[in-house]
PDB file of N, CA and C in Angstrom:
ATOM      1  N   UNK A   1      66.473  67.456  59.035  1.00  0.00           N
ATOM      2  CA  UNK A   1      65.210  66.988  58.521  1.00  0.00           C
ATOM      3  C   UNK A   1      65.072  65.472  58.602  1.00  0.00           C
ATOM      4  N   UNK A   2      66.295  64.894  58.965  1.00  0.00           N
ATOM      5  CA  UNK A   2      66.273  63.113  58.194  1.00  0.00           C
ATOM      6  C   UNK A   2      65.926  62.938  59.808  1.00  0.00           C
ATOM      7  N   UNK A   3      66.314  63.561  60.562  1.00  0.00           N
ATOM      8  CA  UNK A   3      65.635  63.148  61.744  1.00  0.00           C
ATOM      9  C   UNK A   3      64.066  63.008  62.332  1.00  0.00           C
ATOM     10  N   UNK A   4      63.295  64.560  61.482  1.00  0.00           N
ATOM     11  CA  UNK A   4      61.986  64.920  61.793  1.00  0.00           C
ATOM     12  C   UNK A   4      61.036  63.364  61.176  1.00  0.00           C
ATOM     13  N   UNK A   5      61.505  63.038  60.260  1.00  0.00           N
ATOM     14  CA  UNK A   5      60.867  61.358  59.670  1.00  0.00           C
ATOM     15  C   UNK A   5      61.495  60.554  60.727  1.00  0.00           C
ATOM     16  N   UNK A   6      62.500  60.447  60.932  1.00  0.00           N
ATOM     17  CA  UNK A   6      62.739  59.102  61.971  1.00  0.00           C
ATOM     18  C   UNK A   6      62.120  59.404  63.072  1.00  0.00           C
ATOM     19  N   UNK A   7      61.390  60.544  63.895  1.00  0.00           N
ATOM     20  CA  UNK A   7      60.655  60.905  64.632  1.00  0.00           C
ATOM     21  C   UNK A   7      59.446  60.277  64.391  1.00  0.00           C
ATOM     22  N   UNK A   8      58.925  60.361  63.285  1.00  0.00           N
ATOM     23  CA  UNK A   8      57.116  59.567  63.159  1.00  0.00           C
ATOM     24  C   UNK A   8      57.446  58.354  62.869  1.00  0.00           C
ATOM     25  N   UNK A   9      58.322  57.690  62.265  1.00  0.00           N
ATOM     26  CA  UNK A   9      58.542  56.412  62.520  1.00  0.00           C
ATOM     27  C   UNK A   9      59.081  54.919  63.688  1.00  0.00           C
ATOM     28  N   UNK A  10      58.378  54.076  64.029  1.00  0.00           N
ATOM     29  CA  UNK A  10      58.736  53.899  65.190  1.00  0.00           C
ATOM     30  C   UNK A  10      59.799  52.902  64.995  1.00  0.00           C
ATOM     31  N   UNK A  11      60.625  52.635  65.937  1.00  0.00           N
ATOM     32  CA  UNK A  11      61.728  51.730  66.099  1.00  0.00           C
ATOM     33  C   UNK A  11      61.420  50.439  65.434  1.00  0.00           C
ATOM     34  N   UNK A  12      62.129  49.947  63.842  1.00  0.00           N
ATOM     35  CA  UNK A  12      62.005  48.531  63.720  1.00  0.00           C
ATOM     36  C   UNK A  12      62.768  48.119  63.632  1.00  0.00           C
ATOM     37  N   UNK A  13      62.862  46.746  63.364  1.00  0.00           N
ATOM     38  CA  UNK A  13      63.814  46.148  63.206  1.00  0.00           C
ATOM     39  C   UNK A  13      64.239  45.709  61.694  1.00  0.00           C
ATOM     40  N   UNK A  14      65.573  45.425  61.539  1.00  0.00           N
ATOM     41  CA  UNK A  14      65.926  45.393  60.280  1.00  0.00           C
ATOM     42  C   UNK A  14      64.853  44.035  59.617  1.00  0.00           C
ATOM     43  N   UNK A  15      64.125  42.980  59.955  1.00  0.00           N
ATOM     44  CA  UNK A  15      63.170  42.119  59.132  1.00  0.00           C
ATOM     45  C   UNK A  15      62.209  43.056  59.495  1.00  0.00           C
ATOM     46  N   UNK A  16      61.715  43.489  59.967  1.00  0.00           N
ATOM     47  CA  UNK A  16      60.378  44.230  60.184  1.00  0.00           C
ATOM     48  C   UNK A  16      60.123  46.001  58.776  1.00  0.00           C
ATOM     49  N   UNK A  17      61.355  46.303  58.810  1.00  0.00           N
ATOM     50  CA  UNK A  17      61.776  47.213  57.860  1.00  0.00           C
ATOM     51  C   UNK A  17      61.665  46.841  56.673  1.00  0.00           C
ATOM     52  N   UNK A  18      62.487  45.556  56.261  1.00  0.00           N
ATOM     53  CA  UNK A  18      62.466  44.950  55.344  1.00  0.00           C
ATOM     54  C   UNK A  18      61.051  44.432  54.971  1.00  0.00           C
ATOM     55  N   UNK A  19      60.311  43.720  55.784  1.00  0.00           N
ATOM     56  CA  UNK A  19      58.879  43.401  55.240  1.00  0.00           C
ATOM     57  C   UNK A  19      58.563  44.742  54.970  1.00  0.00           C
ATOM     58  N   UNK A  20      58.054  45.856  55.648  1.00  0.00           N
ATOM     59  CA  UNK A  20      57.743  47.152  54.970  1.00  0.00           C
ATOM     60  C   UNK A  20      57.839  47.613  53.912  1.00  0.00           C
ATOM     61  N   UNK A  21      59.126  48.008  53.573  1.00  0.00           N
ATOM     62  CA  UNK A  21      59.772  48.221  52.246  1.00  0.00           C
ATOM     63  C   UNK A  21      59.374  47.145  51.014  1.00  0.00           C
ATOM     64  N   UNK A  22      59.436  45.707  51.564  1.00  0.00           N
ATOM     65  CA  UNK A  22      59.288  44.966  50.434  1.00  0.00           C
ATOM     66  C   UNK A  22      57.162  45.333  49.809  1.00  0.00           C
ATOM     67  N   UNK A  23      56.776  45.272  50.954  1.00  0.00           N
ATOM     68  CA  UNK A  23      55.159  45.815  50.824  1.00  0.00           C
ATOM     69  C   UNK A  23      54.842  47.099  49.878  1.00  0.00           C
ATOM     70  N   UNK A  24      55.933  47.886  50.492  1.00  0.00           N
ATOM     71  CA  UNK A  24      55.286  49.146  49.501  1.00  0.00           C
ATOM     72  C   UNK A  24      55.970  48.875  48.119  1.00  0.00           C
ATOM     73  N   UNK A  25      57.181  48.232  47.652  1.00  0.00           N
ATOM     74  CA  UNK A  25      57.387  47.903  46.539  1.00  0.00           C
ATOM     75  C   UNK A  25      56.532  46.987  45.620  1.00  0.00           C
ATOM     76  N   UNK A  26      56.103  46.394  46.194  1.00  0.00           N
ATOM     77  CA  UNK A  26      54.919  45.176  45.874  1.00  0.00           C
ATOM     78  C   UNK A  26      53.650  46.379  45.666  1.00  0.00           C
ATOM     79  N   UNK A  27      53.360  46.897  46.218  1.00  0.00           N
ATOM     80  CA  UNK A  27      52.658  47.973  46.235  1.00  0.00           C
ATOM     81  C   UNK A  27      52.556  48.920  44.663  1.00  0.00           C
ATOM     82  N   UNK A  28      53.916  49.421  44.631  1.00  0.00           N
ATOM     83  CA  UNK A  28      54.090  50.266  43.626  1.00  0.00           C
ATOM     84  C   UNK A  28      54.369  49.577  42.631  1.00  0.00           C
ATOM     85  N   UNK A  29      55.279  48.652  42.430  1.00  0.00           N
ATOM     86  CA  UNK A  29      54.617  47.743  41.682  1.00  0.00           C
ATOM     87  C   UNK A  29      53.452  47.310  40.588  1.00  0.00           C
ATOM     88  N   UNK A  30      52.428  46.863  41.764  1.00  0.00           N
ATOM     89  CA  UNK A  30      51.166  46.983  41.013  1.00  0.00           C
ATOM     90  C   UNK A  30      50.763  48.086  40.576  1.00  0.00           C
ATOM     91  N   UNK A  31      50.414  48.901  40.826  1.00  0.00           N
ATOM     92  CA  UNK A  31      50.787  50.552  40.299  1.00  0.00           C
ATOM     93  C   UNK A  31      50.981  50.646  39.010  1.00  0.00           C
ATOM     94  N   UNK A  32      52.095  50.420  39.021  1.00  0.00           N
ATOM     95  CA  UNK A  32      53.117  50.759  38.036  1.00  0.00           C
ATOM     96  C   UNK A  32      52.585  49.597  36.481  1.00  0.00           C
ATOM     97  N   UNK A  33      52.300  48.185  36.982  1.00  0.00           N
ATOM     98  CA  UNK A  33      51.994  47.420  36.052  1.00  0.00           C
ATOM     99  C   UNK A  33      50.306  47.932  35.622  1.00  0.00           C
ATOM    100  N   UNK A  34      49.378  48.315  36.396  1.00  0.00           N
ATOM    101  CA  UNK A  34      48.247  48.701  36.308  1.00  0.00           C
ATOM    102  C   UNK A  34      48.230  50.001  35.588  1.00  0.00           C
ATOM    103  N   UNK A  35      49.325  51.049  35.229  1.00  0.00           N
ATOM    104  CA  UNK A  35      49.467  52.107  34.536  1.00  0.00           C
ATOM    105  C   UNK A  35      49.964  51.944  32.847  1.00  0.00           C
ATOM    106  N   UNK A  36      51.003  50.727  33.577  1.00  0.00           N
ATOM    107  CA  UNK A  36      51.524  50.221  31.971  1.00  0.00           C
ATOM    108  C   UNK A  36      50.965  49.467  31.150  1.00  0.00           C
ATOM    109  N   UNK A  37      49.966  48.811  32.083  1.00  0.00           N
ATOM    110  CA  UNK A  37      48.607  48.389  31.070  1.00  0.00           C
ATOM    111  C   UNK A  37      47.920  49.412  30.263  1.00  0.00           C
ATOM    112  N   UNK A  38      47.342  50.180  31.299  1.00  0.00           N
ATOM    113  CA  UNK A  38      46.304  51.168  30.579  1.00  0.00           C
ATOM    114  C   UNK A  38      47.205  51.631  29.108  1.00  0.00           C
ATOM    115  N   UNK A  39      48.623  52.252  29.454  1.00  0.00           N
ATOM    116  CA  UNK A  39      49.401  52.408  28.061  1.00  0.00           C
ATOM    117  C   UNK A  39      49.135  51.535  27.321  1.00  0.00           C
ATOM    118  N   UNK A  40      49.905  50.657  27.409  1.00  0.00           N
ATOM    119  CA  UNK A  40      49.199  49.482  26.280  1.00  0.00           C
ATOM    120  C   UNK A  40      48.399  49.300  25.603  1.00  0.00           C
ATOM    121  N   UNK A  41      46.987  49.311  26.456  1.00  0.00           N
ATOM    122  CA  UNK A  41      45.913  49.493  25.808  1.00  0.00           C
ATOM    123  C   UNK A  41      45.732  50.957  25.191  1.00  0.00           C
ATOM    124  N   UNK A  42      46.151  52.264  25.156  1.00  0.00           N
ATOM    125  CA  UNK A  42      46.044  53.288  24.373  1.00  0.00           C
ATOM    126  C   UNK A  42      47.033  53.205  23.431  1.00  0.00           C
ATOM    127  N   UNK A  43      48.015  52.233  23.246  1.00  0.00           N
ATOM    128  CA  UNK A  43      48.884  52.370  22.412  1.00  0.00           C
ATOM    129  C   UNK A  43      48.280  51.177  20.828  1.00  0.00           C
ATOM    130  N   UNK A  44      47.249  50.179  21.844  1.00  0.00           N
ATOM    131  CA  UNK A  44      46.640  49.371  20.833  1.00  0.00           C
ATOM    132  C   UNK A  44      45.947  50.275  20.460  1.00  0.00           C
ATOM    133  N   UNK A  45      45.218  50.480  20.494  1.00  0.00           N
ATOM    134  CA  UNK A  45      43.789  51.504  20.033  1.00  0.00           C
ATOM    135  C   UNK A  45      44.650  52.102  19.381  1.00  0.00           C
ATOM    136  N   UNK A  46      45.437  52.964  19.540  1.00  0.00           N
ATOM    137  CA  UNK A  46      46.195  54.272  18.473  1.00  0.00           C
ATOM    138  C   UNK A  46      46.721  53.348  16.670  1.00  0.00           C
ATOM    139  N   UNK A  47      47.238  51.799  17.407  1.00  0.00           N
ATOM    140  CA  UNK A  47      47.854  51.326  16.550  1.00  0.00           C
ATOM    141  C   UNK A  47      46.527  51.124  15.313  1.00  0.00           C
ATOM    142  N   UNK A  48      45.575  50.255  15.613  1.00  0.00           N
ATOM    143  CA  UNK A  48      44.324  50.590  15.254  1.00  0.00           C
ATOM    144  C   UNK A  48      43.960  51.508  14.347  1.00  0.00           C
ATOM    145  N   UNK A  49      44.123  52.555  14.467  1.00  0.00           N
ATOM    146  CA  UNK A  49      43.579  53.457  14.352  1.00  0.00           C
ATOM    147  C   UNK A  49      44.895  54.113  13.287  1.00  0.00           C
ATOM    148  N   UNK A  50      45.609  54.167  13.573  1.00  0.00           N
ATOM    149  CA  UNK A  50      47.176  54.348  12.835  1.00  0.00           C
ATOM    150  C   UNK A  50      46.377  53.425  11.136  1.00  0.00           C
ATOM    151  N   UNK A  51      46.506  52.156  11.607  1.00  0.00           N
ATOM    152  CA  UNK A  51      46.478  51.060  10.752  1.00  0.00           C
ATOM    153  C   UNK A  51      45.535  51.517   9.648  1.00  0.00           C
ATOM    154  N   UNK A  52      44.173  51.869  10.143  1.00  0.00           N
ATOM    155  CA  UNK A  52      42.794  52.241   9.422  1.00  0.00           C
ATOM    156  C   UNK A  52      43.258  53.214   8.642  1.00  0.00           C
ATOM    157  N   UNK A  53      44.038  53.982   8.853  1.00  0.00           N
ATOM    158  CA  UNK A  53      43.989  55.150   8.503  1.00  0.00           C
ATOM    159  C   UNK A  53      45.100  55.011   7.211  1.00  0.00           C
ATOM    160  N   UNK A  54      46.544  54.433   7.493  1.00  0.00           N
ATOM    161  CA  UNK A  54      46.841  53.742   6.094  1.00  0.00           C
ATOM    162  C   UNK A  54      46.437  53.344   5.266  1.00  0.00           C
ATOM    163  N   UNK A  55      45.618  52.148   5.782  1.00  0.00           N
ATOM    164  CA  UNK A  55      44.811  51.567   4.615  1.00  0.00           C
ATOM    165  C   UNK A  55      44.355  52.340   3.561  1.00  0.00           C
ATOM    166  N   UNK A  56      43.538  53.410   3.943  1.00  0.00           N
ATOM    167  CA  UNK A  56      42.845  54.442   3.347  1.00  0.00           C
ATOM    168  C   UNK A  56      43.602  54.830   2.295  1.00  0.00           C
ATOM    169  N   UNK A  57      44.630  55.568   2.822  1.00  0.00           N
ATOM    170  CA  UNK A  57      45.569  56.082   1.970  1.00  0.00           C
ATOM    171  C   UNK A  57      46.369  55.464   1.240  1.00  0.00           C
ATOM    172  N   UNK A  58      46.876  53.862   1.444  1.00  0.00           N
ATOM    173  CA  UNK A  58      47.262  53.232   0.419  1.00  0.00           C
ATOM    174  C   UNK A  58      46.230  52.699  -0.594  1.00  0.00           C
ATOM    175  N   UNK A  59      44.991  52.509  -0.549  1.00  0.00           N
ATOM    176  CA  UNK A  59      44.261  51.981  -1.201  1.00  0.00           C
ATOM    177  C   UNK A  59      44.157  53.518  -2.561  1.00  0.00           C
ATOM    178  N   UNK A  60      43.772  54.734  -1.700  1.00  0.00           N
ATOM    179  CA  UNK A  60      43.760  56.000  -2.578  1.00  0.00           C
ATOM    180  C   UNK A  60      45.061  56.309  -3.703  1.00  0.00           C
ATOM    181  N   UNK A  61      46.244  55.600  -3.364  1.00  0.00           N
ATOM    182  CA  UNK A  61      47.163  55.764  -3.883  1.00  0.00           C
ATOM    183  C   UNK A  61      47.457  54.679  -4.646  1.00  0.00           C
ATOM    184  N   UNK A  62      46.884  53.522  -4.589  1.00  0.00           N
ATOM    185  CA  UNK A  62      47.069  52.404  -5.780  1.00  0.00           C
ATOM    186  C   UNK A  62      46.238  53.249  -6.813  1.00  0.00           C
ATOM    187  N   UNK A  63      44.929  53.831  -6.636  1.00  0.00           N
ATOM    188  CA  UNK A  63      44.069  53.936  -7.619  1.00  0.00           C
ATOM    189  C   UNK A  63      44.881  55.244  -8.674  1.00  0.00           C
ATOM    190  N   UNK A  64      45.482  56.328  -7.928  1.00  0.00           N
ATOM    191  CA  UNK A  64      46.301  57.325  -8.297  1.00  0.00           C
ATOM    192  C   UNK A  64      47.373  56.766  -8.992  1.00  0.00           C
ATOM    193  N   UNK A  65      48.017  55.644  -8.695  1.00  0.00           N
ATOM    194  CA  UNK A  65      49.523  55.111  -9.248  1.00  0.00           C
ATOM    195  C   UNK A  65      48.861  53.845 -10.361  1.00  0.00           C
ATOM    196  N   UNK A  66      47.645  53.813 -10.256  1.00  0.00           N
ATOM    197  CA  UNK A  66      46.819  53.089 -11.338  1.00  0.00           C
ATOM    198  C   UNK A  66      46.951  53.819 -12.907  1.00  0.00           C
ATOM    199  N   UNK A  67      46.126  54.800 -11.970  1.00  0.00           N
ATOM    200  CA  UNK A  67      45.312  55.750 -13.034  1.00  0.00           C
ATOM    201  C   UNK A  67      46.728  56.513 -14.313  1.00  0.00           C
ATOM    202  N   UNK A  68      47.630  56.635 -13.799  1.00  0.00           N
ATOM    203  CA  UNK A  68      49.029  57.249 -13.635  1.00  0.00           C
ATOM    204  C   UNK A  68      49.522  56.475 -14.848  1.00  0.00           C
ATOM    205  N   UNK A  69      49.786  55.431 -14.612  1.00  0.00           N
ATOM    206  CA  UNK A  69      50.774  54.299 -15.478  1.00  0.00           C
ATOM    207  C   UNK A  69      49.290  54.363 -16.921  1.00  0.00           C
ATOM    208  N   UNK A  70      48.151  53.600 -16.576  1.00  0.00           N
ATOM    209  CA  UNK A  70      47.260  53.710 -17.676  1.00  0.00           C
ATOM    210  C   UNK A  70      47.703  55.288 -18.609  1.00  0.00           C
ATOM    211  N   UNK A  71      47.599  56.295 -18.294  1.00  0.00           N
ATOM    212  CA  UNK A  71      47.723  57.688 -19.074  1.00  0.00           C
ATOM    213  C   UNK A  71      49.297  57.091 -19.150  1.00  0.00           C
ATOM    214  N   UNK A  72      50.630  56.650 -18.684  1.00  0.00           N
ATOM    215  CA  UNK A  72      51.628  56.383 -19.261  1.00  0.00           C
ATOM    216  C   UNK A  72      51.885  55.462 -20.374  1.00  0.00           C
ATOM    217  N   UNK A  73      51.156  54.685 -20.111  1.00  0.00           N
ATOM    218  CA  UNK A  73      50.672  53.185 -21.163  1.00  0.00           C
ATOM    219  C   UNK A  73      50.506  54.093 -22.396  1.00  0.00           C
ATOM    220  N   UNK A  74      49.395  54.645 -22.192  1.00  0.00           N
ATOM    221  CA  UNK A  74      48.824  55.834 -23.700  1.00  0.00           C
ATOM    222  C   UNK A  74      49.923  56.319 -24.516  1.00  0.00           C
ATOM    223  N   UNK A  75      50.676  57.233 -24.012  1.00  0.00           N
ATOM    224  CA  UNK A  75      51.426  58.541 -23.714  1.00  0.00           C
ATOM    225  C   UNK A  75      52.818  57.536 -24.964  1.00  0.00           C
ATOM    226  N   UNK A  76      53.018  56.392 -23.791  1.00  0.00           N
ATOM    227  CA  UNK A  76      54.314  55.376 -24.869  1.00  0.00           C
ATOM    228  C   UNK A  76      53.621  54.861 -26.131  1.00  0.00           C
ATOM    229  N   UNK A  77      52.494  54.109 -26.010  1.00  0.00           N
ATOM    230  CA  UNK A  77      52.071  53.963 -27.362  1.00  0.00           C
ATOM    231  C   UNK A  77      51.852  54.852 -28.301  1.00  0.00           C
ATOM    232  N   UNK A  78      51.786  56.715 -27.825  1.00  0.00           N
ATOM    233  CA  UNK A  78      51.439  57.355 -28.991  1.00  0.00           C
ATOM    234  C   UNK A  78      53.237  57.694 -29.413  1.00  0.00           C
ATOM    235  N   UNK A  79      53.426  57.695 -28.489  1.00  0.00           N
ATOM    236  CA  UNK A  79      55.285  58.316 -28.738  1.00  0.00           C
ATOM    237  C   UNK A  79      55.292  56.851 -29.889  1.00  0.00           C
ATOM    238  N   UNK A  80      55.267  55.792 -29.393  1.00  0.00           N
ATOM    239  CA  UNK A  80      56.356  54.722 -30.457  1.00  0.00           C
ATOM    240  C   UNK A  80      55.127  54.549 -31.927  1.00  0.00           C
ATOM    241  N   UNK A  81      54.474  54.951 -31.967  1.00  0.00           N
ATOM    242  CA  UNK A  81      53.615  55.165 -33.102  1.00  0.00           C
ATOM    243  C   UNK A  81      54.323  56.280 -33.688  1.00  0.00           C
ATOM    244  N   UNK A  82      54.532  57.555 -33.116  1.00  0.00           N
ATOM    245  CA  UNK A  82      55.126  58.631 -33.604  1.00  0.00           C
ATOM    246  C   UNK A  82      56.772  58.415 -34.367  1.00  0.00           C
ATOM    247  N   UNK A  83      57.354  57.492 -33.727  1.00  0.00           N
ATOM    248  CA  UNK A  83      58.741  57.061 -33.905  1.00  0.00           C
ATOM    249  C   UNK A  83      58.393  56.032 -35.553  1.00  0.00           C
ATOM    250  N   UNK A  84      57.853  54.848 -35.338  1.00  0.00           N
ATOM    251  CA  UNK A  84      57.199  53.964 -36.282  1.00  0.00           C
ATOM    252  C   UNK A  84      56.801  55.116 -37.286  1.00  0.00           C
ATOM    253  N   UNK A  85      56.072  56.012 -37.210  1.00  0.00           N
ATOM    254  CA  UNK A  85      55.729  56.769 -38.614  1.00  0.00           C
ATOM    255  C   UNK A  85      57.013  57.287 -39.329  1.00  0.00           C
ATOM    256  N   UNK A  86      57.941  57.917 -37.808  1.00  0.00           N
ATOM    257  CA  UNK A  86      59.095  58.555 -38.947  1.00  0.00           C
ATOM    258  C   UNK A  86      60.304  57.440 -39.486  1.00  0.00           C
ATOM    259  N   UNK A  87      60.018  56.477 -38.503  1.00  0.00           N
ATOM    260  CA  UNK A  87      61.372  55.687 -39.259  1.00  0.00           C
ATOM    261  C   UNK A  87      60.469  55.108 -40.784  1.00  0.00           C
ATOM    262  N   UNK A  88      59.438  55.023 -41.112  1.00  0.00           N
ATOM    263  CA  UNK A  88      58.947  54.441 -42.490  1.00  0.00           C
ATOM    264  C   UNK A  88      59.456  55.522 -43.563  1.00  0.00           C
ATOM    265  N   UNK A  89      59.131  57.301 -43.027  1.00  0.00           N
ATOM    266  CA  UNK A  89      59.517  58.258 -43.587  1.00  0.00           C
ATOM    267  C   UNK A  89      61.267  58.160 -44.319  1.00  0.00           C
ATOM    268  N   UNK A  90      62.192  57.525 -43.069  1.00  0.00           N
ATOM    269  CA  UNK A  90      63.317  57.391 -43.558  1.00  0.00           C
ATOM    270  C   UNK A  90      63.806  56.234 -44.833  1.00  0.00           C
ATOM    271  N   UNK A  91      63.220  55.176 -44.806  1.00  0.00           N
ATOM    272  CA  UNK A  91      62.910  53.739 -45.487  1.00  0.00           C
ATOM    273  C   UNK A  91      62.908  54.504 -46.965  1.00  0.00           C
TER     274      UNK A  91
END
């Protein structure tokens, strides 16, 4: 088979090969950087979008870890009121 390709290819020379090769690498190359852009740019957008979407949910969860401690705030002041009544009981 390695022959049936050296058949459509015509006789070069080793600089003439070499420019070739270096062309299509230069070639793929750009390619390759023109693909890893586009990633990039879908990986910004996602990040974006990642980001927004935290926000959300940390902001929902201050108000929850708000709301939380306030009813704990309560909860200790009625307990040490409860404690304060019985230690007077002991007095």
């Amino acid at each position: 088979m390695a022959d049936d390709n050296r058949e459509d290819m015509p006789d070069l020379s080793v600089r003439e090969l070499k420019t070739e090769m270096d062309g299509r690498f230069l070639d793929l190359k750009t390619e390759m950087d023109g693909r890893f852009s586009e990633l990039k740019a879908e990986m910004r957008e996602e990040h974006v979008e990642t980001r927004r979407h935290f926000d959300v949910v940390a902001k929902s969860l201050r108000g929850e870890i708000r709301l939380r401690l306030e009813g704990t705030d309560t909860r200790l002041d009625n307990h040490e009121r409860r404690i304060q009544a019985l230690e007077k009981r002991r007095r």
